[in-house]
Protein backbone atom coordinates (compact mmCIF):
# COMPACT_ATOMS: atom_id res chain seq x y z
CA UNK A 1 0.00 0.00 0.00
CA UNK A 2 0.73 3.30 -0.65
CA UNK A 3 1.62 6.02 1.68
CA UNK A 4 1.22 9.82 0.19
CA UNK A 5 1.62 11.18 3.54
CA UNK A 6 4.70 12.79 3.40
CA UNK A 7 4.45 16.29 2.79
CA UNK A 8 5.80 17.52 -0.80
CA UNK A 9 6.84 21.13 -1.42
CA UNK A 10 5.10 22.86 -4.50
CA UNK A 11 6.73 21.84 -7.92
CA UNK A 12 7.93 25.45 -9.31
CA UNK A 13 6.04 27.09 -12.06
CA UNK A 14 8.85 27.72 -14.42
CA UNK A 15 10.85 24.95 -15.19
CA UNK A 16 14.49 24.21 -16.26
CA UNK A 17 15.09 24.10 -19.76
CA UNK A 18 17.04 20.87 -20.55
CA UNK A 19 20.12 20.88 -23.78
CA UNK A 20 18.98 19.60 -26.94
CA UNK A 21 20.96 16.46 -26.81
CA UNK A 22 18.51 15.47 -24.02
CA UNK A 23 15.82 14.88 -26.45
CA UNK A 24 17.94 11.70 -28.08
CA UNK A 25 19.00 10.28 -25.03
CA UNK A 26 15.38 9.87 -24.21
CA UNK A 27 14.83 7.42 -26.57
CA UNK A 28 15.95 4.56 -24.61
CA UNK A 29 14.59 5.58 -21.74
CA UNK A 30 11.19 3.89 -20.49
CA UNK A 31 7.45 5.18 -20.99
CA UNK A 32 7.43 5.91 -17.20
CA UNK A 33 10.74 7.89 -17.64
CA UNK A 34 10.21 9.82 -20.40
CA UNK A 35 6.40 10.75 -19.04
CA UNK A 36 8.53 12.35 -15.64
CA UNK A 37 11.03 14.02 -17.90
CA UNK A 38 8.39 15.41 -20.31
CA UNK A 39 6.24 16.88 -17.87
CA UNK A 40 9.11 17.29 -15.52
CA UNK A 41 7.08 15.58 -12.86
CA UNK A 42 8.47 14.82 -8.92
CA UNK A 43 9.35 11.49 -7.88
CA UNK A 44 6.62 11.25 -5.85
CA UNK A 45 3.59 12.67 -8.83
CA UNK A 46 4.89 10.13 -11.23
CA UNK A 47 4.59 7.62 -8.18
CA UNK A 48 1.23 8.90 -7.60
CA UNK A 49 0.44 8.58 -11.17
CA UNK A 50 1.51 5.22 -11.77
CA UNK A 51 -0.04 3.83 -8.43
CA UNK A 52 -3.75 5.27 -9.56
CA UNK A 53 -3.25 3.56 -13.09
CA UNK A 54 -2.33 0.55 -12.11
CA UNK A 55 -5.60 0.18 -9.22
CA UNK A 56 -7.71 1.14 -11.83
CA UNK A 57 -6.44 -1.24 -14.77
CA UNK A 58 -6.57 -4.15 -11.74
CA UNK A 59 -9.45 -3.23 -9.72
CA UNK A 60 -11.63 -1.04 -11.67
CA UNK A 61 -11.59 -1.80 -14.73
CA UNK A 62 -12.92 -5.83 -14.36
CA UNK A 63 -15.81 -4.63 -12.80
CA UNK A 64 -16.86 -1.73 -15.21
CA UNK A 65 -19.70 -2.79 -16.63
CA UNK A 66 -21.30 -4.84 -13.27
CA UNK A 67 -21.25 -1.01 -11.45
CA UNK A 68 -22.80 0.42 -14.73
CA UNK A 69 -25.28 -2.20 -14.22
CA UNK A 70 -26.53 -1.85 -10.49
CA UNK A 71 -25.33 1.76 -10.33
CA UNK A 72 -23.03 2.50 -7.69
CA UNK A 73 -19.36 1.72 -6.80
CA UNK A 74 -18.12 -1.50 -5.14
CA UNK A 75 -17.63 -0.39 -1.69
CA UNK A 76 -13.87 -1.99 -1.72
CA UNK A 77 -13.17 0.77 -4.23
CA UNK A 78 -13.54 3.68 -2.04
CA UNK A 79 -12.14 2.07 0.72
CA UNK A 80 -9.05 1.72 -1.46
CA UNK A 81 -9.50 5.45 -2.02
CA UNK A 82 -9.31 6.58 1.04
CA UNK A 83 -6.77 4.26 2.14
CA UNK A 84 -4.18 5.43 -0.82
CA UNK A 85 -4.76 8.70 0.28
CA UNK A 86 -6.42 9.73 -3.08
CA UNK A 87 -9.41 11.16 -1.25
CA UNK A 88 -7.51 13.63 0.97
CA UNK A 89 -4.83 14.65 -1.54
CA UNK A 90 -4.31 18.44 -0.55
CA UNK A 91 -5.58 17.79 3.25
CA UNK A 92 -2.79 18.92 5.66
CA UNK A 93 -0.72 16.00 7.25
CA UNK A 94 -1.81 16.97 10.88
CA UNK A 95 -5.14 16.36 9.50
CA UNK A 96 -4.36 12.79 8.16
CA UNK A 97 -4.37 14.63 4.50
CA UNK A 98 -1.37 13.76 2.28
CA UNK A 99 -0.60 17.31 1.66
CA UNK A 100 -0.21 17.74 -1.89
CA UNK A 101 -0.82 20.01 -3.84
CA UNK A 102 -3.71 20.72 -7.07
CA UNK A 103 -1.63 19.07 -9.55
CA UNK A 104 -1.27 16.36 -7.56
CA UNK A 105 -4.77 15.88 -7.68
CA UNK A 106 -5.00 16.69 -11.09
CA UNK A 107 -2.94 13.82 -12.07
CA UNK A 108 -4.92 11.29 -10.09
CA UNK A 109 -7.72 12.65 -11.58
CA UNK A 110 -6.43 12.12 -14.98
CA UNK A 111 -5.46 8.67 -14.61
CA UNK A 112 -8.44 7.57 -13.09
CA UNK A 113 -10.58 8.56 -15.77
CA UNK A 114 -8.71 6.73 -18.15
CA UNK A 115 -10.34 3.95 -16.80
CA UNK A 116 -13.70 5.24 -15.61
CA UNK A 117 -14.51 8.90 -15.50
CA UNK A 118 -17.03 7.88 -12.70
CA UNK A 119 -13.99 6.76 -10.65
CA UNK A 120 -12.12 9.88 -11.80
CA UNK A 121 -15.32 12.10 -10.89
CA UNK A 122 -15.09 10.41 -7.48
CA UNK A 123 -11.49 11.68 -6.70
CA UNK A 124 -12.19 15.00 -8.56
CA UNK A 125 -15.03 16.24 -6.78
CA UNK A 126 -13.83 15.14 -3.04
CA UNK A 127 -10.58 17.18 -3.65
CA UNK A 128 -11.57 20.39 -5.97
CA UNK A 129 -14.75 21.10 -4.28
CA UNK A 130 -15.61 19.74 -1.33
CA UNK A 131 -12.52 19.47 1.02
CA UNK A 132 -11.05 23.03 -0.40
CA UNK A 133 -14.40 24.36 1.30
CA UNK A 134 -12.49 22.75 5.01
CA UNK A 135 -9.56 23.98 3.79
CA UNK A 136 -10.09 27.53 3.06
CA UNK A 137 -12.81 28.33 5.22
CA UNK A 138 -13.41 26.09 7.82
CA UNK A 139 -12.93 27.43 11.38
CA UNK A 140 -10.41 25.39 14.08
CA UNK A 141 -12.99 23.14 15.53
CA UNK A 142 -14.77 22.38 12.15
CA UNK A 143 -11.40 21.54 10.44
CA UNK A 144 -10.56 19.20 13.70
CA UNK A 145 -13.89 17.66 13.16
CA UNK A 146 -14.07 17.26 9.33
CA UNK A 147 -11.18 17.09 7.57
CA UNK A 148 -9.94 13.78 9.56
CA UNK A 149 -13.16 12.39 8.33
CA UNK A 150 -13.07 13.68 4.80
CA UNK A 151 -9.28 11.93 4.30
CA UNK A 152 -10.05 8.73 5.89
CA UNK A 153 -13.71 7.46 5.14
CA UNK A 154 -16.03 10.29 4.51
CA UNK A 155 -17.52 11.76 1.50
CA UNK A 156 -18.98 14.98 0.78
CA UNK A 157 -21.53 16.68 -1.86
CA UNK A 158 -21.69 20.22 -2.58
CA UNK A 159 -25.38 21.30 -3.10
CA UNK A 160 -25.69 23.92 -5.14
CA UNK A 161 -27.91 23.65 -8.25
CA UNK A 162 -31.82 23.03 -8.10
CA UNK A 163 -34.64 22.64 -10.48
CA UNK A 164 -34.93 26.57 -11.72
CA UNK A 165 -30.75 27.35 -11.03
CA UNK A 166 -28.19 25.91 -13.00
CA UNK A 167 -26.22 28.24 -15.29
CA UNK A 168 -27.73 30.94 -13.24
CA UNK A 169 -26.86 29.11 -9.85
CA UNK A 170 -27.56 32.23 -7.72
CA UNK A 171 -30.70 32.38 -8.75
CA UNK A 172 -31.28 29.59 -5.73
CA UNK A 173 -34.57 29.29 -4.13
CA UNK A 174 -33.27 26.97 -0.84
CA UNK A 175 -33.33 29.66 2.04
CA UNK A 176 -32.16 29.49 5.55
CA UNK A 177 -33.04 31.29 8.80
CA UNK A 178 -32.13 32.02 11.77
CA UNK A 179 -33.66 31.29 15.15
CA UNK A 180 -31.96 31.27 17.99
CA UNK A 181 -28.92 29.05 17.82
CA UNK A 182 -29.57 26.99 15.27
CA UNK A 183 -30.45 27.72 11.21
CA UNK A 184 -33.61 25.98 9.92
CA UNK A 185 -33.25 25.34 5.51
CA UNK A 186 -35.91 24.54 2.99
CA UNK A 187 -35.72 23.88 -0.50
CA UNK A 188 -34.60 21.23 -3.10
CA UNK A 189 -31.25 20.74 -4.56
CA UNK A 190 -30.67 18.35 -7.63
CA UNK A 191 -28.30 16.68 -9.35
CA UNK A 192 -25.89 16.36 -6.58
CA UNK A 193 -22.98 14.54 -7.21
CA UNK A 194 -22.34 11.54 -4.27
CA UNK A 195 -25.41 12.48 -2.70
CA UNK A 196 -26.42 9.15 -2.09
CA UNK A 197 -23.15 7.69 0.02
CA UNK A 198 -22.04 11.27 1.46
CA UNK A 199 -21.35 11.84 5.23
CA UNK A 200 -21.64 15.62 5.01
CA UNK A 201 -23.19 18.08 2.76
CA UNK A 202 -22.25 21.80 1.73
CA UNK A 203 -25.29 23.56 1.12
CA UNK A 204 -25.82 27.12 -0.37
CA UNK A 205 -29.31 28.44 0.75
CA UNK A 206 -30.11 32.41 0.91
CA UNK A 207 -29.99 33.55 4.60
CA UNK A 208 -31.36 36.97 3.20
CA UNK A 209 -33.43 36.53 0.24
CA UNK A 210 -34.12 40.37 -0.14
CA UNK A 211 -30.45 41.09 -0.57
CA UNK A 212 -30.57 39.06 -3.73
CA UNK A 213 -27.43 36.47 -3.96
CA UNK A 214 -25.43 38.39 -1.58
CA UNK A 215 -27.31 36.40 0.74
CA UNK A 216 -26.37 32.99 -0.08
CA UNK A 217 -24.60 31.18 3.16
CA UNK A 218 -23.09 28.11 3.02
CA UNK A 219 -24.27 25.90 5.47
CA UNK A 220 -22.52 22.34 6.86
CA UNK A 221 -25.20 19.56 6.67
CA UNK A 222 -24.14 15.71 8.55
CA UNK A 223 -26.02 12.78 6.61
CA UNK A 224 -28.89 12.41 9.15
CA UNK A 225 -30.05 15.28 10.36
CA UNK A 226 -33.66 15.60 10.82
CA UNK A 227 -35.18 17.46 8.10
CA UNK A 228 -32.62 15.98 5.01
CA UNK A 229 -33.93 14.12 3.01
CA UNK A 230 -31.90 12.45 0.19
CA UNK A 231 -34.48 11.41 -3.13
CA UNK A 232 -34.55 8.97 -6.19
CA UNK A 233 -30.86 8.30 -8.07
CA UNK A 234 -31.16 9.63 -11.31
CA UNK A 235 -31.15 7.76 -14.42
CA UNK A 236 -28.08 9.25 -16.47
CA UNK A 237 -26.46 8.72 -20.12
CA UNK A 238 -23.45 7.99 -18.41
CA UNK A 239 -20.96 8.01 -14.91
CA UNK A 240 -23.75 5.34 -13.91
CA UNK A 241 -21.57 4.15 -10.89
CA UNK A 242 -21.79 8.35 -9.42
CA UNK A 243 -24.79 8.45 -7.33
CA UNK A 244 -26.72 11.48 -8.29
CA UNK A 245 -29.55 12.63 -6.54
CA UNK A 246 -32.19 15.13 -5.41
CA UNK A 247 -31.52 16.64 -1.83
CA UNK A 248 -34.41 18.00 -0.07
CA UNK A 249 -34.51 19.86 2.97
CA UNK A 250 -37.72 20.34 5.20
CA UNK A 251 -37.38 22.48 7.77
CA UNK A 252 -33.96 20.83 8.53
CA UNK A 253 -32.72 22.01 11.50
CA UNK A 254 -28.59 22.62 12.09
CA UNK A 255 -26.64 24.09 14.60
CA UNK A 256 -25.24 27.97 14.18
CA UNK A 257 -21.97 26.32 14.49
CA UNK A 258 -21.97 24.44 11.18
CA UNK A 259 -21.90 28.08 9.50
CA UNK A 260 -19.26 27.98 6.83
CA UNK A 261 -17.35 31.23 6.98
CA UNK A 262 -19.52 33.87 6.99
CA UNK A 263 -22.79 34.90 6.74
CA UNK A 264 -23.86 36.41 2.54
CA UNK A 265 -20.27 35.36 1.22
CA UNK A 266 -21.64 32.13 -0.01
CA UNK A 267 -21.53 33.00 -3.55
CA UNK A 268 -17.93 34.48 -3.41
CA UNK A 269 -16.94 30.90 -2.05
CA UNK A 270 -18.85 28.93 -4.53
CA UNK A 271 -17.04 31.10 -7.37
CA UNK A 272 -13.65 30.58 -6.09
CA UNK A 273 -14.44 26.62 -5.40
CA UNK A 274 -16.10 26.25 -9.29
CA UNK A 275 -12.55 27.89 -10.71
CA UNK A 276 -10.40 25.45 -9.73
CA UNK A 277 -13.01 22.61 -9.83
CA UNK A 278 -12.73 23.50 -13.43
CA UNK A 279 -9.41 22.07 -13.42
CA UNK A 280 -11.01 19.28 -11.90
CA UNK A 281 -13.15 18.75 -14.47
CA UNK A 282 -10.70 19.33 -17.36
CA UNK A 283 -8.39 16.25 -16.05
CA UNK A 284 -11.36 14.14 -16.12
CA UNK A 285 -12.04 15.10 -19.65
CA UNK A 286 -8.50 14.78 -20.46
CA UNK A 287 -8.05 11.40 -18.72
CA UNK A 288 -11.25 10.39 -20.91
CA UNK A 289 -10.02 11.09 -24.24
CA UNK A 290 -6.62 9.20 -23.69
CA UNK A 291 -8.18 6.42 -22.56
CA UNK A 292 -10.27 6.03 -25.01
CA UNK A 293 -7.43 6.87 -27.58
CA UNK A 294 -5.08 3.80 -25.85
CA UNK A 295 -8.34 1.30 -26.08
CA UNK A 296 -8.54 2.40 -29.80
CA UNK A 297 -5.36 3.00 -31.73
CA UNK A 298 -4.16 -0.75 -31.36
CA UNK A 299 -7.69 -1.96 -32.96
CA UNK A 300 -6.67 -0.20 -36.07
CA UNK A 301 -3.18 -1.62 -36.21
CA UNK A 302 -4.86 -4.86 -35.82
CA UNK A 303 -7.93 -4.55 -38.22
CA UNK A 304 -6.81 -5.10 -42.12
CA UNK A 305 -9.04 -3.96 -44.86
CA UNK A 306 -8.07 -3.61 -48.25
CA UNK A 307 -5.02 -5.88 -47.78
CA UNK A 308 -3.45 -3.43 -45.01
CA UNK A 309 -3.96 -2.57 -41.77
CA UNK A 310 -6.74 0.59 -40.90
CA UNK A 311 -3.69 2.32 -39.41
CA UNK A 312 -2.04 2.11 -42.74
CA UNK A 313 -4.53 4.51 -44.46
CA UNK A 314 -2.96 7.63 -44.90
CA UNK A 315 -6.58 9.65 -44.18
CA UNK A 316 -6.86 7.55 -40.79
CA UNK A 317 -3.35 8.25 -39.84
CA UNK A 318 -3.71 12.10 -40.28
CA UNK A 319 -6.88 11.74 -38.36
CA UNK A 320 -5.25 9.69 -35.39
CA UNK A 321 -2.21 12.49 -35.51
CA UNK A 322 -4.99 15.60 -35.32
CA UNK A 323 -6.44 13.51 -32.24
CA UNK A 324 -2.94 12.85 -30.31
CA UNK A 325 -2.19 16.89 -30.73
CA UNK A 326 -5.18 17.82 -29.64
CA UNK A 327 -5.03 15.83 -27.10
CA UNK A 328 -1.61 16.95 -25.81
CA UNK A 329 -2.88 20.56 -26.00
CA UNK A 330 -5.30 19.66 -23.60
CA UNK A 331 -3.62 18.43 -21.26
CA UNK A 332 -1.32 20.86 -21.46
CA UNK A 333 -3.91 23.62 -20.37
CA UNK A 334 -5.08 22.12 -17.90
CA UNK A 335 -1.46 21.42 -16.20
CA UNK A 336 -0.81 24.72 -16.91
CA UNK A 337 -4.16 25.77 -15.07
CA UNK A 338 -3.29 23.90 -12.10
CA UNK A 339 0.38 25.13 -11.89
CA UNK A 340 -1.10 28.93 -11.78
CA UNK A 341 -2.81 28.24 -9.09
CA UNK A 342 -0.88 26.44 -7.24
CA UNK A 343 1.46 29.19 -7.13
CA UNK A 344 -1.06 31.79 -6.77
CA UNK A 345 -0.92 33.31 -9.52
CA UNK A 346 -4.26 33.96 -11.79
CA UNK A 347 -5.67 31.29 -12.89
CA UNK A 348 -9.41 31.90 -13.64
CA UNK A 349 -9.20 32.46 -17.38
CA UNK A 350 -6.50 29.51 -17.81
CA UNK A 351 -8.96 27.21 -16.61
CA UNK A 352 -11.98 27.86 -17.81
CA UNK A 353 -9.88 27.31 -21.19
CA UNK A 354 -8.67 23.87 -19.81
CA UNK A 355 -12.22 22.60 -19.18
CA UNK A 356 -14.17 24.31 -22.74
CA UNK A 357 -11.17 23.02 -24.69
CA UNK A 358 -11.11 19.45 -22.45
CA UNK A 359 -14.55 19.10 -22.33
CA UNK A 360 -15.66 19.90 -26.06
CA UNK A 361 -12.26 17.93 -27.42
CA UNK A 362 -13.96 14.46 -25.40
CA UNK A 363 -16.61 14.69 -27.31
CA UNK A 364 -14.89 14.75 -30.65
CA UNK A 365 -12.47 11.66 -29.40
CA UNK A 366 -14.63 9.28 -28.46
CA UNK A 367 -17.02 9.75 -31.51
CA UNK A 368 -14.19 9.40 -33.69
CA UNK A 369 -12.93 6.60 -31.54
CA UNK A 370 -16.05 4.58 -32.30
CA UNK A 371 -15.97 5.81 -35.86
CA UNK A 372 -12.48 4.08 -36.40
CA UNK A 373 -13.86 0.71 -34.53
CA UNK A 374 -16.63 0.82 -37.09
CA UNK A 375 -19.20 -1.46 -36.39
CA UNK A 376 -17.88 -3.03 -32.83
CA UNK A 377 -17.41 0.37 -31.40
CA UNK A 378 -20.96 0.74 -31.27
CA UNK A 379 -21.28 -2.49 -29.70
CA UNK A 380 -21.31 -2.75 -25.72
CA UNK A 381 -18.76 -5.30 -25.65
CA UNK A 382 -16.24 -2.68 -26.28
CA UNK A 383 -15.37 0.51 -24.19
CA UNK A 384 -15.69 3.15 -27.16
CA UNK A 385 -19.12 3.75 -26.38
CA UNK A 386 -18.88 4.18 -22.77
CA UNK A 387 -15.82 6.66 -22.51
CA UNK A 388 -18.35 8.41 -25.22
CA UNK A 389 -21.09 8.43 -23.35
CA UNK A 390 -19.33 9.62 -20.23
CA UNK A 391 -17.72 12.45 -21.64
CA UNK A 392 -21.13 14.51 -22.48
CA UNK A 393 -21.72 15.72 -18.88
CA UNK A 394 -18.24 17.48 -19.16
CA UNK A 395 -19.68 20.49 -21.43
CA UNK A 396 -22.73 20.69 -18.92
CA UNK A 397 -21.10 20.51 -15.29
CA UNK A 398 -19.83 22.57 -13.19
CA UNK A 399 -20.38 25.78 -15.87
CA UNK A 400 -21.66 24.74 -19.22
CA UNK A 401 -19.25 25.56 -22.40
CA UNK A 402 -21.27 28.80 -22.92
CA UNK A 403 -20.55 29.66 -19.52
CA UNK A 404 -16.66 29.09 -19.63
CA UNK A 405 -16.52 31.21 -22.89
CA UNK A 406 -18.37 34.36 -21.29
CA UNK A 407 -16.04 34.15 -18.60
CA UNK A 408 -12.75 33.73 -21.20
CA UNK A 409 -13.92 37.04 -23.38
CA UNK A 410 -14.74 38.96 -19.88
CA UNK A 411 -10.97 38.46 -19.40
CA UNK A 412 -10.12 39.36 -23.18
CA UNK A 413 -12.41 42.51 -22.52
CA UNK A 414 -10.33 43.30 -19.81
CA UNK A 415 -6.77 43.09 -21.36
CA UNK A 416 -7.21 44.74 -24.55
């Protein structure tokens, strides 16, 4: 087993340039290698890297289709989660985190989803969303109490969108008020991510519904408190093992001390959370569209028509090389997106690139991935048509594409 424990110091944004005669030498170097040296990765991310891909081609992969089928994760796979330490990647130590960093998390992410973008969702949202709320925000005792929890065996939702809010999330009906020392909340949230196996849940509701979104508060919620109420999974296209559900809350009734920060910044915290779940997001996409990629370019050097192999076809091997770039230059962006932030520096337009580009490019793969399977990649006994069904919640989540490219030309607005 795995122990990511040890605290590693933030990889440096710029990196050294190595001499030209590098680029040779590489060549008898192993995948592995030449992965660390491209990417100039630590010791301990390409460890990281390689321990996620190889649970997932062992342990995740086998059982694919048999979680698609009754809808929800085999329980041994979160507990293997949590117990790598892939649940609690940017956690502190002291709190039993591993104390990493975003990119850390980014690469987990990606290799996850090369498997199962369900699985990759599962590490993405736990560490971009919800424990970055503990992190950033949480007071003493709530961090003591939660983020122990959150790295060892508990997972959490973040309830934000409902019925009438989803591009325009502050728009949020759920309100919350006060009496005495405790905050009562009504309303319905949907399509909530882990809802049905979360411990704890972060809910926006408006504490002040006259001052418009600048009274959204973001509330702590524990899995059985009176009053919450979690409703019907949904039936999705795809990520079939994610529970996603409805959350109601009727007259649910929670203590004044499981305030989040403070009272009408709720939609300030939800901003800064969505950025750099963006990133999130992006790996997932990016982790998708190289995994289907690996399942598919073998097929066509295996497949012969016209005397040749399908690889062989000078129009199919100009359409593979468009793929790989394209690829690359997603992934690219979205490393890039989390190095910015991880060195605070700006970040906001970077990834909101890294998940419209990501997101939009997944789409294109894994069509074209079925295309060059021909008639078996439409067939379920193959993996084409998962890793394309998958992929379409990327565009919608978490800001739609229309979304990420208002926010992109604000920023152009701004610079020119």
């Amino acid at each position: 087993m795995m122990n990511f424990s040890r605290l590693v110091s933030t990889v440096p944004l710029i990196r050294t340039i190595r001499p030209a005669s590098w680029m040779f030498q590489s060549r008898n170097m192993s995948s592995a290698v030449i992965n660390q040296s491209l990417y100039n990765l630590t010791e301990e991310e390409q460890m990281l890297k390689e321990t996620v891909a190889r649970y997932g081609k062992e342990h995740v992969e086998p059982f694919l289709r048999e979680m698609e089928e009754k809808e929800q994760f085999k329980p041994e796979i979160i507990k293997a989660a949590f117990d790598q330490g892939w649940l609690g990647i940017e956690i502190p130590t002291e709190y039993g985190g591993s104390g990493f960093d975003l990119f850390s998390c980014i690469l987990a992410i990606e290799e996850a989803s090369k498997i199962d973008s369900a699985f990759g969702g599962l590490i993405d949202i736990q560490n971009t969303v919800v424990n970055p709320f503990f992190i950033q925000l949480a007071n003493d005792a709530q961090k003591e109490y939660y983020l122990p929890k959150l790295a060892k065996d508990m997972i959490g939702s973040f309830c934000l969108t409902e019925p009438t809010s989803g591009s325009d999330a502050f728009a949020l009906k759920t309100t919350a008020k006060k009496q005495g020392d405790y905050y009562v909340l009504n309303g319905t949230k949907m399509w909530i991510s882990n809802a049905g196996i979360s411990g704890v849940y972060l809910v926006m509701a408006n504490l002040n519904p006259e001052n418009k979104y600048r009274g959204i508060t973001t509330f702590i919620v524990d899995a059985g408190t009176e009053g919450l109420r979690i409703g019907k999974a949904e039936k999705k296209l795809g990520l079939k093992a994610s529970s996603t559900c409805q959350v109601h809350f009727d007259d649910c009734k929670i203590p004044a001390k499981n305030l989040l920060g403070k009272e009408g910044q709720g939609y300030k915290y939800a901003i800064t959370m969505l950025n750099e779940g963006r990133i999130g997001i992006a790996a997932q996409m990016v982790g998708v569209c190289q995994g289907a990629f690996n399942k598919t370019i073998p097929y066509t050097k295996e497949r012969k028509q016209f005397g040749q192999r399908i690889f062989d076809f000078q129009g199919m091997q100009h359409q593979i090389a468009s793929l790989a770039t394209e690829i690359e230059a997603a992934r690219l962006l979205t490393y890039n997106a989390a190095r910015l932030r991880d060195a605070k520096l700006p970040f906001v337009k970077q990834a909101a690139m890294a998940k419209l580009y990501a997101s939009e490019l997944a789409g294109r793969v894994t069509s074209k991935c079925i295309d060059f399977m021909g008639g078996v990649g439409f067939s379920c006994d193959y993996p084409q048509e998962k890793f394309f069904r998958d992929c379409k919640v990327g565009t919608i989540y978490e800001g739609t594409s229309n979304i990420q490219l208002n926010t992109i030309a604000k920023f152009i607005d701004n610079e020119y």
